[in-house]
Protein backbone atom coordinates (compact mmCIF):
# COMPACT_ATOMS: atom_id res chain seq x y z
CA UNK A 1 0.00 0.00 0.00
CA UNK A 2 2.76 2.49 0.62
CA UNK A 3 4.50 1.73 -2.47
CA UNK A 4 1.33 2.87 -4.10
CA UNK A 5 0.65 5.83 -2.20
CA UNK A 6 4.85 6.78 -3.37
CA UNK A 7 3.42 6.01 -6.87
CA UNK A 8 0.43 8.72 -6.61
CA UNK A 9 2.25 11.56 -4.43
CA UNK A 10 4.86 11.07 -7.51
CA UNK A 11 2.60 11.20 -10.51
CA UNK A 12 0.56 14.00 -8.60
CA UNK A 13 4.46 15.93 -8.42
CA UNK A 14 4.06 15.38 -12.10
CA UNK A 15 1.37 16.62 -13.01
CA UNK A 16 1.96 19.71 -10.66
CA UNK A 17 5.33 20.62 -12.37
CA UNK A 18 3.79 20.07 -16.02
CA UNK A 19 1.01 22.43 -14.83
CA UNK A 20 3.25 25.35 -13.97
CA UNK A 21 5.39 24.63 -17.10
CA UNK A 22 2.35 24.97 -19.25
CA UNK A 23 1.21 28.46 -16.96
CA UNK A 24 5.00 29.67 -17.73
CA UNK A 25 4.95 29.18 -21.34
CA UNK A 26 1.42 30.72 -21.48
CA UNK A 27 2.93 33.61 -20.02
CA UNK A 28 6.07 33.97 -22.20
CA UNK A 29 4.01 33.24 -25.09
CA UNK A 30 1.64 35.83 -23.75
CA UNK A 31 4.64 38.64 -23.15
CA UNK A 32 6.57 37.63 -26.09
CA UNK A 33 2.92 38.97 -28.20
CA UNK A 34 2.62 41.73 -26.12
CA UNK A 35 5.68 43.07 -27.13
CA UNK A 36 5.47 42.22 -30.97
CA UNK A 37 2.43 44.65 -30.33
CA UNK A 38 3.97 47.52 -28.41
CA UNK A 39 6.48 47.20 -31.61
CA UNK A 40 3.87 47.44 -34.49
CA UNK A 41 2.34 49.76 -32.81
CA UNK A 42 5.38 52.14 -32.38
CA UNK A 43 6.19 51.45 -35.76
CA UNK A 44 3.27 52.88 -37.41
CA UNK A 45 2.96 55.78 -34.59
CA UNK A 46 6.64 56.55 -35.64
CA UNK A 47 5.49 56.13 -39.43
CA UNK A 48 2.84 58.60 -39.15
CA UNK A 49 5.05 61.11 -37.84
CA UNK A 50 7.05 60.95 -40.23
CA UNK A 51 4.86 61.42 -43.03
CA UNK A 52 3.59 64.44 -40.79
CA UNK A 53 6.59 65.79 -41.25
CA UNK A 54 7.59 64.97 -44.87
CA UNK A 55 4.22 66.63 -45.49
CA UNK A 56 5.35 69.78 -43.28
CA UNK A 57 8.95 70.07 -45.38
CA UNK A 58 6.86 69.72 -49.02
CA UNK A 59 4.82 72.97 -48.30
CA UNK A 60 8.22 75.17 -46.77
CA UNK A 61 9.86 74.08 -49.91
CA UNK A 62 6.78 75.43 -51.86
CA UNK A 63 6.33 78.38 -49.89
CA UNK A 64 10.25 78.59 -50.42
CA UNK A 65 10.58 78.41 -54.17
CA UNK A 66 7.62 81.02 -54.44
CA UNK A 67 9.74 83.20 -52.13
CA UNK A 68 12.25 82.86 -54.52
CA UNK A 69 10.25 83.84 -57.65
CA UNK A 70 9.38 86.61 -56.44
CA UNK A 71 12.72 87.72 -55.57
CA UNK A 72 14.23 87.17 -58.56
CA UNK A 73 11.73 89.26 -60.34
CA UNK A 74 12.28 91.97 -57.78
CA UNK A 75 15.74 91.52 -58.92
CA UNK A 76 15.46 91.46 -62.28
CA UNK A 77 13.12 95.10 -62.09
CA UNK A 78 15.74 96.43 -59.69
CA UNK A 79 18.55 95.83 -62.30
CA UNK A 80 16.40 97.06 -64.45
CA UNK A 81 18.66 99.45 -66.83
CA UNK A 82 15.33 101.90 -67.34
CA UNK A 83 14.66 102.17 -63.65
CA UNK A 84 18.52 103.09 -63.07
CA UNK A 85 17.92 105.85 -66.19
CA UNK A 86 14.79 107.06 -64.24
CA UNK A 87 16.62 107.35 -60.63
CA UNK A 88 19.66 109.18 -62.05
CA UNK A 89 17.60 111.66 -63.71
CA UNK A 90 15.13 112.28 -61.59
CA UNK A 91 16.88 111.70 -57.96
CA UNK A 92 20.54 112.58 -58.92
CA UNK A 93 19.66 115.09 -61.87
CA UNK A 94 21.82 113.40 -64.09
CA UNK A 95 22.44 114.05 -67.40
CA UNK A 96 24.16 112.76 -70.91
CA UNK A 97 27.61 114.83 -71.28
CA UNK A 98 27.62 116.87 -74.35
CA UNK A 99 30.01 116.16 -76.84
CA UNK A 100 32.65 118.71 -75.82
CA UNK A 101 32.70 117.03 -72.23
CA UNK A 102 33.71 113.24 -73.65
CA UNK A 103 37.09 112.85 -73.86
CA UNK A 104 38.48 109.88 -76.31
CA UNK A 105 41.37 108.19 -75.37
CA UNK A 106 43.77 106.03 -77.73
């Protein structure tokens, strides 16, 4: 009788021990997912930011290369050879020199 009570306590140790094996690899199963999840989920947060931002640098560069229009036609009237004719006459009272007041040289 005692060798089968030995034989029960043992198989009952068994069954124990395979019990909390299966409970730990539920949970490292479970944790394992968990943090596959916390990853995709970063991922895409991360992803969206970034497309934020791409979005953000596509309408400075627009607002940029208008910027730049602009300024190079307010460059292009500024150098403007009639608007520097206008300014010197009218501002500086500039004239053409007569003929006697050019001087050749050779």
């Amino acid at each position: 009788m005692q060798a089968v009570e030995v034989l029960r306590q043992t198989v009952r140790d068994q069954d124990r021990t395979s019990v909390n094996i299966g409970y730990s690899a539920w949970i490292f199963i479970a944790t394992v997912l968990m943090a596959m999840l916390i990853i995709y989920v970063w991922s895409h947060i991360h992803m969206t930011e970034l497309e934020y931002q791409i979005a953000r640098e596509l309408s400075s560069k627009e607002q940029f290369t208008e910027e730049q229009a602009k300024l190079k036609l307010e460059l292009a009237t500024l150098k403007s050879p009639q608007r520097i004719e206008v300014i010197a006459r009218e501002k500086l009272s500039m004239i053409y020199p007569g003929r006697e007041q050019v001087i050749l040289l050779k």
